[in-house]
N, C-alpha and C. Protein backbone atom coordinates (compact mmCIF):
# COMPACT_ATOMS: atom_id res chain seq x y z
N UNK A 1 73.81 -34.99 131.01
CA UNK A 1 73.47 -33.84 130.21
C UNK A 1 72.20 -33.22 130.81
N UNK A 2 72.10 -31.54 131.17
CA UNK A 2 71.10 -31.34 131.54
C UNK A 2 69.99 -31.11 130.65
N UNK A 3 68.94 -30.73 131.11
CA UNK A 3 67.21 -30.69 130.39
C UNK A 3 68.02 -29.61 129.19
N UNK A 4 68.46 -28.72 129.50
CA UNK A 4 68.64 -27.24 128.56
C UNK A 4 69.63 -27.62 127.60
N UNK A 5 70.71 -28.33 127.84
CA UNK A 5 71.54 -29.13 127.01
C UNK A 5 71.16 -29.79 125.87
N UNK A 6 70.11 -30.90 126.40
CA UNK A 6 69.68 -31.61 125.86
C UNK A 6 68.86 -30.62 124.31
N UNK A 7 67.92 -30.16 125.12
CA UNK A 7 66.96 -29.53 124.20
C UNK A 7 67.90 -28.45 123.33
N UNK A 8 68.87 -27.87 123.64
CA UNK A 8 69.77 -27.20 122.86
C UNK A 8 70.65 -28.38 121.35
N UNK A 9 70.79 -29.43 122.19
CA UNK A 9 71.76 -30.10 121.49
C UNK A 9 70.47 -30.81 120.13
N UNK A 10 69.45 -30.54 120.53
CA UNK A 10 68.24 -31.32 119.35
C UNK A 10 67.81 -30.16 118.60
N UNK A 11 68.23 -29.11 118.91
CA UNK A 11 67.55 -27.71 118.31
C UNK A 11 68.81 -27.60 117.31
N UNK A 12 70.14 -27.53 117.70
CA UNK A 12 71.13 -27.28 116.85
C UNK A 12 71.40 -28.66 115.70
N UNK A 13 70.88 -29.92 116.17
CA UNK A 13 71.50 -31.34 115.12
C UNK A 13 71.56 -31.34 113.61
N UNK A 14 69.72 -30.40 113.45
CA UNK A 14 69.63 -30.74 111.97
C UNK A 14 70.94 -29.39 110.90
N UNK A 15 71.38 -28.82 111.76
CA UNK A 15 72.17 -27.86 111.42
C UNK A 15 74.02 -28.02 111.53
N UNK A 16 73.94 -29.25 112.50
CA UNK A 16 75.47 -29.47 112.78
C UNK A 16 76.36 -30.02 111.56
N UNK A 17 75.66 -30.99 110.56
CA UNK A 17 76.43 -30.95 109.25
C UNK A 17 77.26 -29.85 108.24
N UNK A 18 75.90 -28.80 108.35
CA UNK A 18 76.19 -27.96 107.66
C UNK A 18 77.56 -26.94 107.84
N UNK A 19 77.26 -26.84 109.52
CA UNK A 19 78.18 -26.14 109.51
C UNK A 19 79.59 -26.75 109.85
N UNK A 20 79.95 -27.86 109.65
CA UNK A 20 80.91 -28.89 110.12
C UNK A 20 81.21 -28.81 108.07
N UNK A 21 80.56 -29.08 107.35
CA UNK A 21 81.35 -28.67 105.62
C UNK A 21 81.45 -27.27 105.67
N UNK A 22 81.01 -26.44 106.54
CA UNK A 22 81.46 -24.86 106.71
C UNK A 22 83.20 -25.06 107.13
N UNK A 23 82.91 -25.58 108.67
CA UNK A 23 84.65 -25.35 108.69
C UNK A 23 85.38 -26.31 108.16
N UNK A 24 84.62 -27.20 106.98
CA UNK A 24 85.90 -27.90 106.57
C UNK A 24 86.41 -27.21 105.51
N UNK A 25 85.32 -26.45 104.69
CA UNK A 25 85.66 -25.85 103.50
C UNK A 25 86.53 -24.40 103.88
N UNK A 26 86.32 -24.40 105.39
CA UNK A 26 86.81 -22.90 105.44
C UNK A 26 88.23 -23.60 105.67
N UNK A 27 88.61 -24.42 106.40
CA UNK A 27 90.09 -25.10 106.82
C UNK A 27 90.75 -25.46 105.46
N UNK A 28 90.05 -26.12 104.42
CA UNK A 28 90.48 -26.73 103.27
C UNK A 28 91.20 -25.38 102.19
N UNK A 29 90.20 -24.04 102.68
CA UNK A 29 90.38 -22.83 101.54
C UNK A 29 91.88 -22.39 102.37
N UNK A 30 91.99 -21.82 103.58
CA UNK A 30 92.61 -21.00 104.19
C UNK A 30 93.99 -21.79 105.11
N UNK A 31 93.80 -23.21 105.36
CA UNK A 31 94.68 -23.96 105.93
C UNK A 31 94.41 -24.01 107.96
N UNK A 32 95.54 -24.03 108.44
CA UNK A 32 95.41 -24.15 109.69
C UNK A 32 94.96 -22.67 109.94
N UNK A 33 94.17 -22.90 111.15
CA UNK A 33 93.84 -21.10 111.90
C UNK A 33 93.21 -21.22 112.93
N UNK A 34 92.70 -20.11 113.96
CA UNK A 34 92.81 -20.59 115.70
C UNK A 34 91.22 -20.28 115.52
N UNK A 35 90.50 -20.98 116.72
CA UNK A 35 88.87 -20.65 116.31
C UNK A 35 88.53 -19.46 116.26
N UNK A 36 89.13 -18.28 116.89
CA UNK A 36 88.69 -17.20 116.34
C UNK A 36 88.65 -16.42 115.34
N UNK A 37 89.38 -16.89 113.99
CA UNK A 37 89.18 -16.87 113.00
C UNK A 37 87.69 -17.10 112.45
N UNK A 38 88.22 -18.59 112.85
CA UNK A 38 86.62 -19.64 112.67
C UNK A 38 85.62 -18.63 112.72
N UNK A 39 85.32 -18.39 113.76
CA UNK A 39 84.09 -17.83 114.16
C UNK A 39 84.01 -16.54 113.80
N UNK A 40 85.06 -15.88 113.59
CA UNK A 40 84.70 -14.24 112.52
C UNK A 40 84.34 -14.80 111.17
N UNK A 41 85.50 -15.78 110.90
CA UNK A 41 84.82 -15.56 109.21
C UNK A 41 83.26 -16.25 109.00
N UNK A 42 83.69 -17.18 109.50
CA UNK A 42 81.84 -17.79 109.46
C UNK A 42 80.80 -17.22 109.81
N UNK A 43 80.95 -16.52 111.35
CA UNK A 43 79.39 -15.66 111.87
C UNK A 43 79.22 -16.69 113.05
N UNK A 44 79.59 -17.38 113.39
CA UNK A 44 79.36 -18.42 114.37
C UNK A 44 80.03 -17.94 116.26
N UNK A 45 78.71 -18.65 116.53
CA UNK A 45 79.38 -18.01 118.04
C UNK A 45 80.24 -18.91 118.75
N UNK A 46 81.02 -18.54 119.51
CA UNK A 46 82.17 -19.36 120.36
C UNK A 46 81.94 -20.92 121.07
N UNK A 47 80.91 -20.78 121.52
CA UNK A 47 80.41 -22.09 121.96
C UNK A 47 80.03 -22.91 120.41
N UNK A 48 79.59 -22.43 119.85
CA UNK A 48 78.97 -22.89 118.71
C UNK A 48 80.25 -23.64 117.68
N UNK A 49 81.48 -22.67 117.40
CA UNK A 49 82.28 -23.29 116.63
C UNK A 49 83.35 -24.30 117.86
N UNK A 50 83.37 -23.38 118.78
CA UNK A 50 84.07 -24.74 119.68
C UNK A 50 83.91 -25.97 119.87
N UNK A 51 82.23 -26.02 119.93
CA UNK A 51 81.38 -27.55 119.98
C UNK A 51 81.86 -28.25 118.58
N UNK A 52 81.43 -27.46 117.67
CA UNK A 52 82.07 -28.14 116.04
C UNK A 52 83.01 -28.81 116.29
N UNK A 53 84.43 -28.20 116.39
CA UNK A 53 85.07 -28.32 115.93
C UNK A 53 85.76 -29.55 116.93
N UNK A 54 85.19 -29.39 118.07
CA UNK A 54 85.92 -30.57 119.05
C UNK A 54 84.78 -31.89 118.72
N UNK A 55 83.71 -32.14 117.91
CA UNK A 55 83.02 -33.21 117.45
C UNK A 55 84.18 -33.93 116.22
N UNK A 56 84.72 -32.60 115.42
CA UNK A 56 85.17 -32.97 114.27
C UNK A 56 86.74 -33.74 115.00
N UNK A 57 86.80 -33.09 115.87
CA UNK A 57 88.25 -33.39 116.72
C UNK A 57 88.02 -35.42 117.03
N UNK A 58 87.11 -35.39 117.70
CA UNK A 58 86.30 -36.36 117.84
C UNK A 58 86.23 -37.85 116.60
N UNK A 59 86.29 -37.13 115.85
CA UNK A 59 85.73 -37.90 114.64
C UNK A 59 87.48 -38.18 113.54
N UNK A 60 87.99 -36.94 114.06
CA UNK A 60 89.44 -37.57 113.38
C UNK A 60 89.78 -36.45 112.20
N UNK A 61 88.83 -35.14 111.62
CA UNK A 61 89.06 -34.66 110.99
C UNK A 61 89.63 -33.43 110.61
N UNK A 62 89.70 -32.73 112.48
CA UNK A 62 90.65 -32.30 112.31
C UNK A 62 91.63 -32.25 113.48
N UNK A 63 93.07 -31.57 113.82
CA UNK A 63 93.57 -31.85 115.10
C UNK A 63 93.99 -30.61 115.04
N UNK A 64 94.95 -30.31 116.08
CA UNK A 64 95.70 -29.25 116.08
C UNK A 64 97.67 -29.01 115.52
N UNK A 65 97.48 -27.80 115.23
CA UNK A 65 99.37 -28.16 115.30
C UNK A 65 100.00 -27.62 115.91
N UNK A 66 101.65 -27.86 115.53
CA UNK A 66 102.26 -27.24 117.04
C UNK A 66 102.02 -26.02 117.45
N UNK A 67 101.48 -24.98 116.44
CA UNK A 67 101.23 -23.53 117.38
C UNK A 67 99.95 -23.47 118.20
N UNK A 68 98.46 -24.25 117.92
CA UNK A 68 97.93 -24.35 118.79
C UNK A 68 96.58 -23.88 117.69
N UNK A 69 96.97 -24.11 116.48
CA UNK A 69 96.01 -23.95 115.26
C UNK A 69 95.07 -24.91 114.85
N UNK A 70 93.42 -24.88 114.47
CA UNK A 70 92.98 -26.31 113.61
C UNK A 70 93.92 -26.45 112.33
N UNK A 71 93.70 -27.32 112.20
CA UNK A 71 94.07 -27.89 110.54
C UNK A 71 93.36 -29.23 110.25
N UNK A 72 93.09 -29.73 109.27
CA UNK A 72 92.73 -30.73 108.44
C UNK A 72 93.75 -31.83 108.63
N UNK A 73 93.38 -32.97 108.91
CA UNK A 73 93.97 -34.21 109.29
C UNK A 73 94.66 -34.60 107.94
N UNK A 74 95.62 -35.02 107.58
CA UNK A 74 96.30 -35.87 106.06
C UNK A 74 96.51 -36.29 105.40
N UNK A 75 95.37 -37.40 106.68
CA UNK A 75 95.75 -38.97 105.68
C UNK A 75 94.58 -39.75 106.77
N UNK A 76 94.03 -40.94 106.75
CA UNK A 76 93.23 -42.01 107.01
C UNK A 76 94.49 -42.32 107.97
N UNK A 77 95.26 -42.81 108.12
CA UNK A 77 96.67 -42.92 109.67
C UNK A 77 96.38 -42.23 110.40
N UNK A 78 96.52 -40.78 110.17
CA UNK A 78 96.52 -39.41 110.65
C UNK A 78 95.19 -39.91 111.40
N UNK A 79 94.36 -39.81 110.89
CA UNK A 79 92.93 -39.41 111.65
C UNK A 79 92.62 -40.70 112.28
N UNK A 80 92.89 -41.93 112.27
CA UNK A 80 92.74 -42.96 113.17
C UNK A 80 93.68 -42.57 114.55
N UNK A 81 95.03 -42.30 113.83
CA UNK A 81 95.86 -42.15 115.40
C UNK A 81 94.88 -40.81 116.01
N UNK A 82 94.05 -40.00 115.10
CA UNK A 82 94.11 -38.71 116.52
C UNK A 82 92.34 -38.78 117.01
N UNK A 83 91.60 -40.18 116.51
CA UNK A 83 90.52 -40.90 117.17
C UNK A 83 90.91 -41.97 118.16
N UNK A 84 92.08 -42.31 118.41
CA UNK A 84 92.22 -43.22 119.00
C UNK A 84 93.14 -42.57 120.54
N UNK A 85 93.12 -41.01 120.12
CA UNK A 85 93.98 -40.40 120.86
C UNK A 85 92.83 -39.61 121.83
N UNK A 86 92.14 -39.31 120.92
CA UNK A 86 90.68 -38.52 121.13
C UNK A 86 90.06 -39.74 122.73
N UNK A 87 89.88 -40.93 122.39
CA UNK A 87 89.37 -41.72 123.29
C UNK A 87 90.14 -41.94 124.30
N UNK A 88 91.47 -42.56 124.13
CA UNK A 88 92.34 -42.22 125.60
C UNK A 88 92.42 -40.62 126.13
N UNK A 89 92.25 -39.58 125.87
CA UNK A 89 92.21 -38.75 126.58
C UNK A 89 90.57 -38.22 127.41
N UNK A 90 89.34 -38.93 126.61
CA UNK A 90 87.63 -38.80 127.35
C UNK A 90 88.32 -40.27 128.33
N UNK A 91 88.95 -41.53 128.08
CA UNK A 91 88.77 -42.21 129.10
C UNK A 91 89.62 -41.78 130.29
N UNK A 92 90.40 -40.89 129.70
CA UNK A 92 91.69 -40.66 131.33
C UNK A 92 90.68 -39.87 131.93
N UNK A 93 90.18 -38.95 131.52
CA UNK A 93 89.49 -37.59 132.09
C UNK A 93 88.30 -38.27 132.64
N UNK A 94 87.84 -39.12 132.09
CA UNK A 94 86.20 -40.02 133.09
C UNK A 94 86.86 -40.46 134.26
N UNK A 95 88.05 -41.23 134.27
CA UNK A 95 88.67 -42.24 135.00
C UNK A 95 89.49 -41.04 136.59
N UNK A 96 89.55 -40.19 136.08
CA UNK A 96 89.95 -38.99 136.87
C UNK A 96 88.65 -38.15 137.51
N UNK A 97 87.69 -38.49 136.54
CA UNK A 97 86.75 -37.50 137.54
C UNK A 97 85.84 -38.51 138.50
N UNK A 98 86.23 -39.98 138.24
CA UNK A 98 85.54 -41.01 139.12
C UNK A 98 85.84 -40.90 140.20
N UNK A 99 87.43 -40.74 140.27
CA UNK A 99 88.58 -41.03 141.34
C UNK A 99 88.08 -39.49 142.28
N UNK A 100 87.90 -38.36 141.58
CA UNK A 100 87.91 -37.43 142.27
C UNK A 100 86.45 -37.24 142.93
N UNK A 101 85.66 -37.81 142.31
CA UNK A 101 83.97 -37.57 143.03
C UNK A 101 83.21 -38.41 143.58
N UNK A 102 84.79 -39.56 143.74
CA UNK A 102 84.50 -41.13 144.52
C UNK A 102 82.91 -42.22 143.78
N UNK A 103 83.36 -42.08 142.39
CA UNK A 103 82.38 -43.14 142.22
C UNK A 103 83.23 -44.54 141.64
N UNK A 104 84.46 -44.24 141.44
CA UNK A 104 85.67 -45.47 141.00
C UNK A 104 86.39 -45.03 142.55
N UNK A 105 86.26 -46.67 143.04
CA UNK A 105 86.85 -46.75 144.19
C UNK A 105 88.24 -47.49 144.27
N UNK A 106 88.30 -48.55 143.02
CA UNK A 106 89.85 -48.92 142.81
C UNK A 106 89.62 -49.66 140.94
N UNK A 107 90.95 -49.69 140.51
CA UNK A 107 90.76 -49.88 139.23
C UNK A 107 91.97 -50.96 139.18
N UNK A 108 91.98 -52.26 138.93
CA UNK A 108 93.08 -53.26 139.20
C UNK A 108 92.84 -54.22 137.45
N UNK A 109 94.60 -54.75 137.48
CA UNK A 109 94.11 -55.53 136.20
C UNK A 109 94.69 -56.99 136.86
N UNK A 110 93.89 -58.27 136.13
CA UNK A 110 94.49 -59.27 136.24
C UNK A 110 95.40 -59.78 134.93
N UNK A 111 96.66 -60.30 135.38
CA UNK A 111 97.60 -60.57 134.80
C UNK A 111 97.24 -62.01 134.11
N UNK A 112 96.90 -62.99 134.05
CA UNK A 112 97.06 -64.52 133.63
C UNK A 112 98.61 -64.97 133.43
N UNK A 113 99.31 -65.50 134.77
CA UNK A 113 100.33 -66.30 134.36
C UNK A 113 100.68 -67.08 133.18
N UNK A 114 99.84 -67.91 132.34
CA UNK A 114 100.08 -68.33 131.30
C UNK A 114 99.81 -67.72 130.23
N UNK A 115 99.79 -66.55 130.27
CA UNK A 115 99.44 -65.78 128.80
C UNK A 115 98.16 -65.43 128.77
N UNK A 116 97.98 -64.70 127.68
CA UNK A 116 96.26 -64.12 127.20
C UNK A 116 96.22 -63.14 127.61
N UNK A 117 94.79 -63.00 127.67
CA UNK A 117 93.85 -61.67 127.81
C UNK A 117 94.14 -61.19 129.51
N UNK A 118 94.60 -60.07 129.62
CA UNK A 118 94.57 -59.16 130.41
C UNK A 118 93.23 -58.85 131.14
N UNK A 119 92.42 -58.73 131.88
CA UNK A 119 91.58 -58.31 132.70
C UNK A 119 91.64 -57.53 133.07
N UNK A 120 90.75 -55.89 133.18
CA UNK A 120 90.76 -55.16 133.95
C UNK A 120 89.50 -54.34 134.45
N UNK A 121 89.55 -54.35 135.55
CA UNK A 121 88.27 -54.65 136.56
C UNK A 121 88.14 -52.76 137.12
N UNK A 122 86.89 -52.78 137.49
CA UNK A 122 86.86 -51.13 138.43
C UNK A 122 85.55 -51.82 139.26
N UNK A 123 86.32 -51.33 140.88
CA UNK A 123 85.26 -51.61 141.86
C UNK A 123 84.76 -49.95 141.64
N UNK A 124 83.03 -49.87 140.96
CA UNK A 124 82.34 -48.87 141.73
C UNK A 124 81.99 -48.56 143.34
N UNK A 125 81.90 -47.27 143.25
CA UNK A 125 81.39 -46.83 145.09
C UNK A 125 80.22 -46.91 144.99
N UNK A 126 79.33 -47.68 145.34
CA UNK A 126 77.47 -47.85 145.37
C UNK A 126 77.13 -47.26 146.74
N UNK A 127 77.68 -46.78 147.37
CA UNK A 127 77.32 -45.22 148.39
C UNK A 127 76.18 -44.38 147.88
């Protein structure tokens, strides 16, 4: 994260609740809708509700549906499967940008012939 990031991301924190019961109450009143909604009806700028809403994505509360809309997650199932979906897709995308900027140089698992725990290993590039 850079210096400007950083200091952006501590300037906006004490404010990120608020507006995270903004779009829940706005999702909860109006149902599914695409962020540009979001961000007309609220007043919020693009980076601003995008960041939201992919934390809340993050967190399980809300996902998308098939047209390509937020909506409000359903159920405690619902929002575990789309946190648990949330993390295999940051680990494919780390695991892809290792491979591509050569800092994962091979990624192997060990099997155990007699059963158990699976092993799986990543040689870093220390280049």
């Amino acid at each position: 994260m850079s210096k400007a990031s950083y200091q952006a991301h501590e300037e906006i924190k004490p404010k990120k609740q608020s507006m995270e019961q903004q779009i829940h109450s706005y999702l909860e009143s109006k149902g599914a809708t695409n962020l540009q909604m979001i961000e007309f009806h609220l007043g919020l700028k693009n980076q601003t509700a995008s960041a939201r809403l992919s934390e809340m994505h993050d967190k399980g509360i809300v996902t998308f549906d098939p047209y390509g809309a937020y909506r409000l997650t359903h159920n405690e199932e619902e929002k575990q499967q789309i946190i648990l979906t949330r993390e295999r897709e940051k680990h494919d995308k780390w695991i892809a940008q290792g491979y591509k900027n050569k800092w994962i140089e091979q990624i192997y698992a060990q099997v155990p012939e007699s059963g158990g725990h699976t092993e799986v290993r990543m040689l870093f590039n220390d280049k």
